[in-house]
PDB file of N, CA and C in Angstrom:
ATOM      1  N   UNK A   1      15.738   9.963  30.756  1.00  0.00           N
ATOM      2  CA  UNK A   1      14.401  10.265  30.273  1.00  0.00           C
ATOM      3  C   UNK A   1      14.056   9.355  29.101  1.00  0.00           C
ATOM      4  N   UNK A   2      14.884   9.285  28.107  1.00  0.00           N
ATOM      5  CA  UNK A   2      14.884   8.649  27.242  1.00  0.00           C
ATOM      6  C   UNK A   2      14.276   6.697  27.260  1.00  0.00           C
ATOM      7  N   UNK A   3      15.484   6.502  28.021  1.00  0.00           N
ATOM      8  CA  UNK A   3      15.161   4.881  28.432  1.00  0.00           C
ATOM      9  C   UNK A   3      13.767   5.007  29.750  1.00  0.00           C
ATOM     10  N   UNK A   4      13.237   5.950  30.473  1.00  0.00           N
ATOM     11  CA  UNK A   4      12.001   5.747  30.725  1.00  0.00           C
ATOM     12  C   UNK A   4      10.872   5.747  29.956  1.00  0.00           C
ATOM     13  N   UNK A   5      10.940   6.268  29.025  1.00  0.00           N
ATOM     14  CA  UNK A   5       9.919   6.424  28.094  1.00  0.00           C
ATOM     15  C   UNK A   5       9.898   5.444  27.200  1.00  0.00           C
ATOM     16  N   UNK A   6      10.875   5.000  26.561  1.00  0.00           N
ATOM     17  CA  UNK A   6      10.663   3.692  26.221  1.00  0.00           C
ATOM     18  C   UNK A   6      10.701   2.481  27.056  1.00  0.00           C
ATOM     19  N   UNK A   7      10.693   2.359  27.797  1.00  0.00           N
ATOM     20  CA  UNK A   7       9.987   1.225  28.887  1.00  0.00           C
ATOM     21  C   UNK A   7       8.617   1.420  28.963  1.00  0.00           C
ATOM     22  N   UNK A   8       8.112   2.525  29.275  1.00  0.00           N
ATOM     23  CA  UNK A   8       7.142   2.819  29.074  1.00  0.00           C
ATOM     24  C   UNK A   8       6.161   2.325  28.019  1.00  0.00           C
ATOM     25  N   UNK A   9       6.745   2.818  26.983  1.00  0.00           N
ATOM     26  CA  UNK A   9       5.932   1.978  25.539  1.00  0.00           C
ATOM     27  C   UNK A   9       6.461   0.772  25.490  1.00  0.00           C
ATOM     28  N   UNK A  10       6.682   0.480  25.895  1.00  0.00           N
ATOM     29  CA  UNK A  10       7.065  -1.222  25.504  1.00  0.00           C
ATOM     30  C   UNK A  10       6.161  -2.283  26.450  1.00  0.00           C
ATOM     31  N   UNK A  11       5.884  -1.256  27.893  1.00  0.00           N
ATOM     32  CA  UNK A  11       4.893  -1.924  28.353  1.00  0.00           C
ATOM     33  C   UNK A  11       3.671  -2.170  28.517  1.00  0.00           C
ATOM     34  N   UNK A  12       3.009  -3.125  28.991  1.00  0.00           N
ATOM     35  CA  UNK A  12       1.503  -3.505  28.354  1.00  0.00           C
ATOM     36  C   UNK A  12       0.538  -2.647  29.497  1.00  0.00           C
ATOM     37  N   UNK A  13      -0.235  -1.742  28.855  1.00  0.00           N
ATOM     38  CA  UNK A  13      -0.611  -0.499  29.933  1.00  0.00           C
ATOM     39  C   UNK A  13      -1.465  -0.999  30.618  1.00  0.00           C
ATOM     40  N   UNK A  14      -2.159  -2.121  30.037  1.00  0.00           N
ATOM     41  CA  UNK A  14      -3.111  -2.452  31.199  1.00  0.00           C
ATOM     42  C   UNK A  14      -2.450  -3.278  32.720  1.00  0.00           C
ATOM     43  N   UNK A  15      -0.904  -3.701  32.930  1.00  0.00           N
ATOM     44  CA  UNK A  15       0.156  -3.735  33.838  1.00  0.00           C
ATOM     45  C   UNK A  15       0.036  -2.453  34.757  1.00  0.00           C
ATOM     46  N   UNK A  16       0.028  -1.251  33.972  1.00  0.00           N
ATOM     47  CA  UNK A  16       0.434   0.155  34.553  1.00  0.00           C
ATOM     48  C   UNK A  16      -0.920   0.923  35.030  1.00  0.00           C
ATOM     49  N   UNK A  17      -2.208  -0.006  35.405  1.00  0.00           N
ATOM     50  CA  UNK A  17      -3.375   0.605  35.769  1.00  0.00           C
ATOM     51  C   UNK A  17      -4.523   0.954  34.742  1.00  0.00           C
ATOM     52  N   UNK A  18      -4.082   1.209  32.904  1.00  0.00           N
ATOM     53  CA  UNK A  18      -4.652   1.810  32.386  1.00  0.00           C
ATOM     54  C   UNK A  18      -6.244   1.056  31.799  1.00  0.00           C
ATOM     55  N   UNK A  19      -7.441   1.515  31.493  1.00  0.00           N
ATOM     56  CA  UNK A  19      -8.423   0.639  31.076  1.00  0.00           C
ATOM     57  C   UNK A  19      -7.821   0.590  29.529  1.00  0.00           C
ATOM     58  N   UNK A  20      -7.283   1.049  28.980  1.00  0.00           N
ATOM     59  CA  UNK A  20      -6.979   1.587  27.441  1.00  0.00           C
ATOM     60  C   UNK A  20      -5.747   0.812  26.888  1.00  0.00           C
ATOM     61  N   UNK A  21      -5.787   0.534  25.784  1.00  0.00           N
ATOM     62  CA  UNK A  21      -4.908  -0.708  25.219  1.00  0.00           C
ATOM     63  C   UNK A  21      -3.827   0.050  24.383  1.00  0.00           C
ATOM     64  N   UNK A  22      -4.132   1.487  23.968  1.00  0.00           N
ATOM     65  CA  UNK A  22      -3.989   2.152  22.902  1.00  0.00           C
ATOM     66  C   UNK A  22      -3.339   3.479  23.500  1.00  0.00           C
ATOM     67  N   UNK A  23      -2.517   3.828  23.413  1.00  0.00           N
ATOM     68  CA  UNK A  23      -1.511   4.849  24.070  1.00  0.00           C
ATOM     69  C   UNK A  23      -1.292   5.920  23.178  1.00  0.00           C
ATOM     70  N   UNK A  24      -2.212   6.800  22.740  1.00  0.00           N
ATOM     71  CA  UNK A  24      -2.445   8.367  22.319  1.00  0.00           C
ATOM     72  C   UNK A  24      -0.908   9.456  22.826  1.00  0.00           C
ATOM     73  N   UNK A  25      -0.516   9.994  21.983  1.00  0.00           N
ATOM     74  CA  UNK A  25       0.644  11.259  22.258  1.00  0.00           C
ATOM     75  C   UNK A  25       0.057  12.011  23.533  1.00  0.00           C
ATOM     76  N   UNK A  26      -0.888  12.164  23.451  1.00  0.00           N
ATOM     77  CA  UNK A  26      -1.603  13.200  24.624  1.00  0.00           C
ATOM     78  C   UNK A  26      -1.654  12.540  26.009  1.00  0.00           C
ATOM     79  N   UNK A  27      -1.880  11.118  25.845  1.00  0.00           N
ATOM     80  CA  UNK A  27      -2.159  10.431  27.048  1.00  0.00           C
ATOM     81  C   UNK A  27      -0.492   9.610  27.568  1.00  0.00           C
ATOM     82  N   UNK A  28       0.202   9.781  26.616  1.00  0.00           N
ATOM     83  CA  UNK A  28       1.885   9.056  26.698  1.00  0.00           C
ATOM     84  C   UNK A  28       2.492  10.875  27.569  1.00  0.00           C
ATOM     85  N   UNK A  29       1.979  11.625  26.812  1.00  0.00           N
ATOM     86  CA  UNK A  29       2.285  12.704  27.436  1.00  0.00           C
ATOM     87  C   UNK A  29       1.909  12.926  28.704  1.00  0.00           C
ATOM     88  N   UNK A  30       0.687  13.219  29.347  1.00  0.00           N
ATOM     89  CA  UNK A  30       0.720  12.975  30.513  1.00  0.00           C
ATOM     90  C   UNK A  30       0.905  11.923  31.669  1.00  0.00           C
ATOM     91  N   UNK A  31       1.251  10.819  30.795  1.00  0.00           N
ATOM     92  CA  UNK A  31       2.212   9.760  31.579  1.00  0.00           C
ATOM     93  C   UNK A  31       2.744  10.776  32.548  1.00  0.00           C
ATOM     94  N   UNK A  32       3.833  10.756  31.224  1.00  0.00           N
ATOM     95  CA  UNK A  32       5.156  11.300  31.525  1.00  0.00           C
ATOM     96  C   UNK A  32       5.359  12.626  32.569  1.00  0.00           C
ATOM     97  N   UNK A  33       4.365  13.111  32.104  1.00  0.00           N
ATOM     98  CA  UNK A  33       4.479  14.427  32.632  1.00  0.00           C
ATOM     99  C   UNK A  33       3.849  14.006  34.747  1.00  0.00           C
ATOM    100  N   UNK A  34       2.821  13.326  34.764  1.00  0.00           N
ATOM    101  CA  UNK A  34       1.997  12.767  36.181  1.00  0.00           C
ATOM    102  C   UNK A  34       3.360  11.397  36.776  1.00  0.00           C
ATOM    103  N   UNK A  35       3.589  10.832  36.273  1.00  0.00           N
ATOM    104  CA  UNK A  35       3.773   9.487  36.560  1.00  0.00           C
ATOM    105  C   UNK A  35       5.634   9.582  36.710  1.00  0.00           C
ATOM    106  N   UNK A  36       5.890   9.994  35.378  1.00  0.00           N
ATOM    107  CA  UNK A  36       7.410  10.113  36.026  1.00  0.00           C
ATOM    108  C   UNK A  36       8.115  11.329  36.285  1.00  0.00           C
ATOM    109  N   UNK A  37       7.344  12.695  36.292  1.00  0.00           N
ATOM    110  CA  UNK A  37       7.888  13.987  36.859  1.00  0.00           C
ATOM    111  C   UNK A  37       8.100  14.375  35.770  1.00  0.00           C
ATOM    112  N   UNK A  38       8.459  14.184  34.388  1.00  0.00           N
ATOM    113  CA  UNK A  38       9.390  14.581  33.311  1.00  0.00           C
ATOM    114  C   UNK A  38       8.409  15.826  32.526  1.00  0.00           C
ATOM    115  N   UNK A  39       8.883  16.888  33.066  1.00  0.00           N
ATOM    116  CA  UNK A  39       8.019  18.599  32.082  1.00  0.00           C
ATOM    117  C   UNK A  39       8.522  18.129  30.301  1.00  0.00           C
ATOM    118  N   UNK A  40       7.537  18.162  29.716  1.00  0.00           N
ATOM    119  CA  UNK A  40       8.001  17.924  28.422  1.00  0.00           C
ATOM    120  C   UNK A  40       7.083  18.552  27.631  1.00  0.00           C
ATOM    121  N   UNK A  41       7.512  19.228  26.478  1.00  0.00           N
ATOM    122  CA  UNK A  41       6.714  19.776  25.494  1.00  0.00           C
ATOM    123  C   UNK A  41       6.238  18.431  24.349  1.00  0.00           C
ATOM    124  N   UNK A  42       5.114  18.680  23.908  1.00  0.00           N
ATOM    125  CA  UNK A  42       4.753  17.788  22.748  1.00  0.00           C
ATOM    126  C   UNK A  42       5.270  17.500  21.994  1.00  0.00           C
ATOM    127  N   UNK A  43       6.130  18.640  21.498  1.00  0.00           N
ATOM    128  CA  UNK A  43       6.873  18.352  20.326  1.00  0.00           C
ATOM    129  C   UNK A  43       8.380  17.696  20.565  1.00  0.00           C
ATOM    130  N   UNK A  44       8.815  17.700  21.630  1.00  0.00           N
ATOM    131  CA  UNK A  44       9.666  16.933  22.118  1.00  0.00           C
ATOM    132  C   UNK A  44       9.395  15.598  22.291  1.00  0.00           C
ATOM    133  N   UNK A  45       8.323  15.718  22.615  1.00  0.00           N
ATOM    134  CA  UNK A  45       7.845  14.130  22.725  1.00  0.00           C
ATOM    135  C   UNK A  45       7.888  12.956  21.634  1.00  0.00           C
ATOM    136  N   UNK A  46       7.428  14.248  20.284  1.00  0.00           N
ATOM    137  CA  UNK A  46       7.226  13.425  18.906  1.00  0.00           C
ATOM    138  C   UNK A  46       8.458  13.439  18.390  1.00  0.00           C
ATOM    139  N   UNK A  47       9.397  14.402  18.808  1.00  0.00           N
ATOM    140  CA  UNK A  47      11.149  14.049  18.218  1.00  0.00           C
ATOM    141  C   UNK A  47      11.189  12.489  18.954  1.00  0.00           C
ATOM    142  N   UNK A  48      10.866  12.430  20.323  1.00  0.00           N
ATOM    143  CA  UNK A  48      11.640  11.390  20.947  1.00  0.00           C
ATOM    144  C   UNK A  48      11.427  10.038  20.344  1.00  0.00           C
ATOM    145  N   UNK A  49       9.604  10.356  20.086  1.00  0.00           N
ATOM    146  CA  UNK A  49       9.068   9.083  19.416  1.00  0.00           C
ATOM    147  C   UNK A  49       9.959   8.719  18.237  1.00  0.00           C
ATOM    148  N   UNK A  50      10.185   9.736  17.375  1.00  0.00           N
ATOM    149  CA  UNK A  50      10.401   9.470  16.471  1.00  0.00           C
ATOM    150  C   UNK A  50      11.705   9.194  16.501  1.00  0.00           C
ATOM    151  N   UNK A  51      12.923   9.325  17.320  1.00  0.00           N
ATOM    152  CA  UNK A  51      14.057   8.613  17.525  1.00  0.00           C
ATOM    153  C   UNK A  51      13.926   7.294  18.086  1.00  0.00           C
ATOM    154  N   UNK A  52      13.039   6.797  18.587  1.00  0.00           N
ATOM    155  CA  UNK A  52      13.303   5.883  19.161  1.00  0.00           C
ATOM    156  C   UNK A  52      12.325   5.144  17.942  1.00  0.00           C
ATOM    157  N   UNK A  53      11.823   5.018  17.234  1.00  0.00           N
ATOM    158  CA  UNK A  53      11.342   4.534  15.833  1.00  0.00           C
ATOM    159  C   UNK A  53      10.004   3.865  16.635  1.00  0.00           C
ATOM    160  N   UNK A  54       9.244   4.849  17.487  1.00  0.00           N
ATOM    161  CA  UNK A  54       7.768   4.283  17.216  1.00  0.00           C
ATOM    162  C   UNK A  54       7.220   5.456  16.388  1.00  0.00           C
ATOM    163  N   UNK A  55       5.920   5.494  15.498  1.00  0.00           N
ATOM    164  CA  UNK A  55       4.943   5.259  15.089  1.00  0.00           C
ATOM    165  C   UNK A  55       3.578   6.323  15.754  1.00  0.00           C
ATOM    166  N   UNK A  56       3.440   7.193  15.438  1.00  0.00           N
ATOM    167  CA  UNK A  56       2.354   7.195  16.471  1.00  0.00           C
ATOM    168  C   UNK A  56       1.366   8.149  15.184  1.00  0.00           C
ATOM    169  N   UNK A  57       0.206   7.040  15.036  1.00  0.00           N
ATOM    170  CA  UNK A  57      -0.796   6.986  14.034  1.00  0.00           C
ATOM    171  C   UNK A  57      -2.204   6.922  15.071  1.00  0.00           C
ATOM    172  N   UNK A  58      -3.471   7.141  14.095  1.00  0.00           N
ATOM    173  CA  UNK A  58      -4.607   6.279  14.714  1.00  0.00           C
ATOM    174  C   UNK A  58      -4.651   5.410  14.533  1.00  0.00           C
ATOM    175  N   UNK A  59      -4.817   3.984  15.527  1.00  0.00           N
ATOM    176  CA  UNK A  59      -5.063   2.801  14.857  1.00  0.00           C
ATOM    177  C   UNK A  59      -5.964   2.363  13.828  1.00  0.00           C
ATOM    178  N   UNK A  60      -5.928   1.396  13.467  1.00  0.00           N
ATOM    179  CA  UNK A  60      -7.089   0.507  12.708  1.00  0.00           C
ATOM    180  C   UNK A  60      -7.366  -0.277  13.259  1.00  0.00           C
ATOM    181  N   UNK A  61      -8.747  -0.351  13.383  1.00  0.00           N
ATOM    182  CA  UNK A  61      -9.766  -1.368  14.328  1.00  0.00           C
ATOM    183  C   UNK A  61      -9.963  -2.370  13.386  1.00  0.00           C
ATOM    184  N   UNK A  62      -9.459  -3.985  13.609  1.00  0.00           N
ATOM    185  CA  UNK A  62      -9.795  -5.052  13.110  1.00  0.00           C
ATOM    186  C   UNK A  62     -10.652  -5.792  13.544  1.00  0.00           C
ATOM    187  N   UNK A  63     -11.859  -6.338  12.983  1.00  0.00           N
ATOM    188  CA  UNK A  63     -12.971  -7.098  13.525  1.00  0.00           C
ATOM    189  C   UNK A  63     -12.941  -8.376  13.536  1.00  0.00           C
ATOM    190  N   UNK A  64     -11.852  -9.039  12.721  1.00  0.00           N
ATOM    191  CA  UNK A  64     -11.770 -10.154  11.990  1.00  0.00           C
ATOM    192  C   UNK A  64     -11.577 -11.265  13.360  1.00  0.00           C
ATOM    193  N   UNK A  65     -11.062 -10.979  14.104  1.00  0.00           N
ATOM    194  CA  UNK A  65     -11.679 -12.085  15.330  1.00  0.00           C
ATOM    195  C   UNK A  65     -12.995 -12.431  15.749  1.00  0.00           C
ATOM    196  N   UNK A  66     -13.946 -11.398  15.352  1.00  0.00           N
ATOM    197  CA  UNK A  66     -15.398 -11.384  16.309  1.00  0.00           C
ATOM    198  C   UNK A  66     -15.997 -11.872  14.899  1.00  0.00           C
ATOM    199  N   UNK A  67     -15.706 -12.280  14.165  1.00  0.00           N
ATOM    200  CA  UNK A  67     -16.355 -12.386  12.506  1.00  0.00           C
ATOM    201  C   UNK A  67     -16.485 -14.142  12.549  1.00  0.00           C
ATOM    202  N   UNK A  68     -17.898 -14.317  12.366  1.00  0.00           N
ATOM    203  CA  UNK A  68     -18.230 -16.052  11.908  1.00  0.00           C
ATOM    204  C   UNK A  68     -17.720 -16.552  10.661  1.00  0.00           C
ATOM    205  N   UNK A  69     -15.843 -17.051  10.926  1.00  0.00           N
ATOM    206  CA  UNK A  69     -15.749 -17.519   9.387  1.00  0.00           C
ATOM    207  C   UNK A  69     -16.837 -18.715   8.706  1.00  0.00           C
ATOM    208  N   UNK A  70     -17.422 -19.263   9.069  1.00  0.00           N
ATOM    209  CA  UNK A  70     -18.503 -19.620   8.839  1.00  0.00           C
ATOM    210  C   UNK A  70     -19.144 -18.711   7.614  1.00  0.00           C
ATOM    211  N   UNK A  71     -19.889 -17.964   8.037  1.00  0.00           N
ATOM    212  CA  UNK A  71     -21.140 -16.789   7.724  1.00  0.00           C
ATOM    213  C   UNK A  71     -20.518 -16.417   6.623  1.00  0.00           C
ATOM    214  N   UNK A  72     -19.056 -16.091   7.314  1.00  0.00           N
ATOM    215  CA  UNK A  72     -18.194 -14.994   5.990  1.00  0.00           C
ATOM    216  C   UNK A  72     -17.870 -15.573   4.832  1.00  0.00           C
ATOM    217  N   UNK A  73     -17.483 -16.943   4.591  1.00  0.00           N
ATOM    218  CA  UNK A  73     -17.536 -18.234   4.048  1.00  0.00           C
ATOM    219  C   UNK A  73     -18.729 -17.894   2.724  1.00  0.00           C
ATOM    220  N   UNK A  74     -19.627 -18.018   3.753  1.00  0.00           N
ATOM    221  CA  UNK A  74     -21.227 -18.206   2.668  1.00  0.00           C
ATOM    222  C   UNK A  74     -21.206 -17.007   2.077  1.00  0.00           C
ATOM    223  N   UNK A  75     -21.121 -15.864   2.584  1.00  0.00           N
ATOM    224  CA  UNK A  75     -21.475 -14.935   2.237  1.00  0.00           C
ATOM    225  C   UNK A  75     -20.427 -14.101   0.950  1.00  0.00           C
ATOM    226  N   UNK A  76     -19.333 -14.509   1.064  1.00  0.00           N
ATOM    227  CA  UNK A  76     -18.676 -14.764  -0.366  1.00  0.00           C
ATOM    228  C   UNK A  76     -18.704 -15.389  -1.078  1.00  0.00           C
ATOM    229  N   UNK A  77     -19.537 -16.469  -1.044  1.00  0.00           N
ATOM    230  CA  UNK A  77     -19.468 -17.318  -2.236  1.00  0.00           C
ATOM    231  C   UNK A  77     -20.789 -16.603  -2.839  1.00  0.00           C
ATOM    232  N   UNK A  78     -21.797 -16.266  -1.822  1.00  0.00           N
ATOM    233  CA  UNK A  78     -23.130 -15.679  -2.206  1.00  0.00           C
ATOM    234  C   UNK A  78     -22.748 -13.950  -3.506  1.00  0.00           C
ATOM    235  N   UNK A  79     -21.864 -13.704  -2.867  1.00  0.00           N
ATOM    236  CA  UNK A  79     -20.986 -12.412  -3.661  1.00  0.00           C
ATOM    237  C   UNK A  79     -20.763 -12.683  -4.683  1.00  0.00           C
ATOM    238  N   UNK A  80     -19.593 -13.613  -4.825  1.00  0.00           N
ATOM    239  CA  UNK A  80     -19.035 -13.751  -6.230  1.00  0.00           C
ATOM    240  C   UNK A  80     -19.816 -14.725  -6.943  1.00  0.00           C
ATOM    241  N   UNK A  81     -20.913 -15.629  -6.285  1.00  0.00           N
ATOM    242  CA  UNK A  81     -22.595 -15.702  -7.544  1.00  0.00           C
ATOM    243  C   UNK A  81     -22.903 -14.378  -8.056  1.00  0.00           C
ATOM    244  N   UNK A  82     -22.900 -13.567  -7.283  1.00  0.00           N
ATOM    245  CA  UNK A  82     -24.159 -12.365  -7.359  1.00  0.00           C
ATOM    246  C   UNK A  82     -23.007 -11.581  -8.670  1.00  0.00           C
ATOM    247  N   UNK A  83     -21.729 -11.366  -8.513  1.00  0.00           N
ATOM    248  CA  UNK A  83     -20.559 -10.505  -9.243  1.00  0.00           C
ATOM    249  C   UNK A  83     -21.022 -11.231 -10.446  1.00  0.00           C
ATOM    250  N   UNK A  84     -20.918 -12.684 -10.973  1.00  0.00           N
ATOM    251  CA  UNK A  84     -21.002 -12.935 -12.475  1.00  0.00           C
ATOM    252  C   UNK A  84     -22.338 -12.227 -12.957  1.00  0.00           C
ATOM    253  N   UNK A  85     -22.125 -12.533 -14.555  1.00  0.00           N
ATOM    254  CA  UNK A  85     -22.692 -11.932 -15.653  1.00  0.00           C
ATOM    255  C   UNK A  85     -23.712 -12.899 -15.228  1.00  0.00           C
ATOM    256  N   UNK A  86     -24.786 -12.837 -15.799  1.00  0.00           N
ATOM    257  CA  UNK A  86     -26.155 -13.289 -16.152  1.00  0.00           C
ATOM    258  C   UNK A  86     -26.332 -14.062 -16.793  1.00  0.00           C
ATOM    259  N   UNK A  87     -26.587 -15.248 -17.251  1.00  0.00           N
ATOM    260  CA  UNK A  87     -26.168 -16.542 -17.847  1.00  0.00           C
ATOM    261  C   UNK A  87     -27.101 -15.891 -19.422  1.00  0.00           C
ATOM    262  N   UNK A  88     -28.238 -14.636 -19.678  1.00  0.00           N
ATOM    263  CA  UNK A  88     -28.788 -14.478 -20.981  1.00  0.00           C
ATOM    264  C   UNK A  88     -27.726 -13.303 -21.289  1.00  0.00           C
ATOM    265  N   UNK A  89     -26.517 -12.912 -20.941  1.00  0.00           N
ATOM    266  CA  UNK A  89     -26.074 -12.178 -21.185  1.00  0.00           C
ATOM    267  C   UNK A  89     -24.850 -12.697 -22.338  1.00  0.00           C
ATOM    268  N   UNK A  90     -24.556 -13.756 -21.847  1.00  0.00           N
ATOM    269  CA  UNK A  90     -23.380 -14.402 -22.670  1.00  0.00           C
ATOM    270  C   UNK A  90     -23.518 -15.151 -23.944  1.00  0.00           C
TER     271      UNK A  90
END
């Protein structure tokens, strides 16, 4: 059971049919439970995770690929103009 389940996570789900990139306890759970026969309680599940040293958080969505370093470029320099003091201030 053990070494199925980590094969499992190790593999890339969209291989295994899934539209989803991102493998939820609930949805690793009914893997397991549809796909390889294995009756398992949740909380067994999260011991297992947690022996086998994954992780199971919500992700964080990074944008920083779809981002015009360009734009982002200008738009910090436009920032840290805007952050200084006021030239009648000094």
């Amino acid at each position: 059971m053990r070494a199925q389940v980590e094969q499992l996570l190790e593999a890339a789900l969209t291989t295994l049919g899934y539209a989803f990139t991102v493998l939820t306890a609930g949805r690793l759970l009914r893997h397991v439970r549809e796909q390889l026969g294995l009756a398992m309680h949740k909380n067994t599940l999260r011991h297992l995770l947690d022996a086998l040293g994954f992780v199971y958080r919500r992700p964080k969505h990074d944008l920083t690929a779809l981002q015009d370093s360009e734009a982002k470029a200008e738009a910090k320099t436009l920032f840290d103009d805007l952050k200084k003091s006021p030239s009648w201030r000094n």
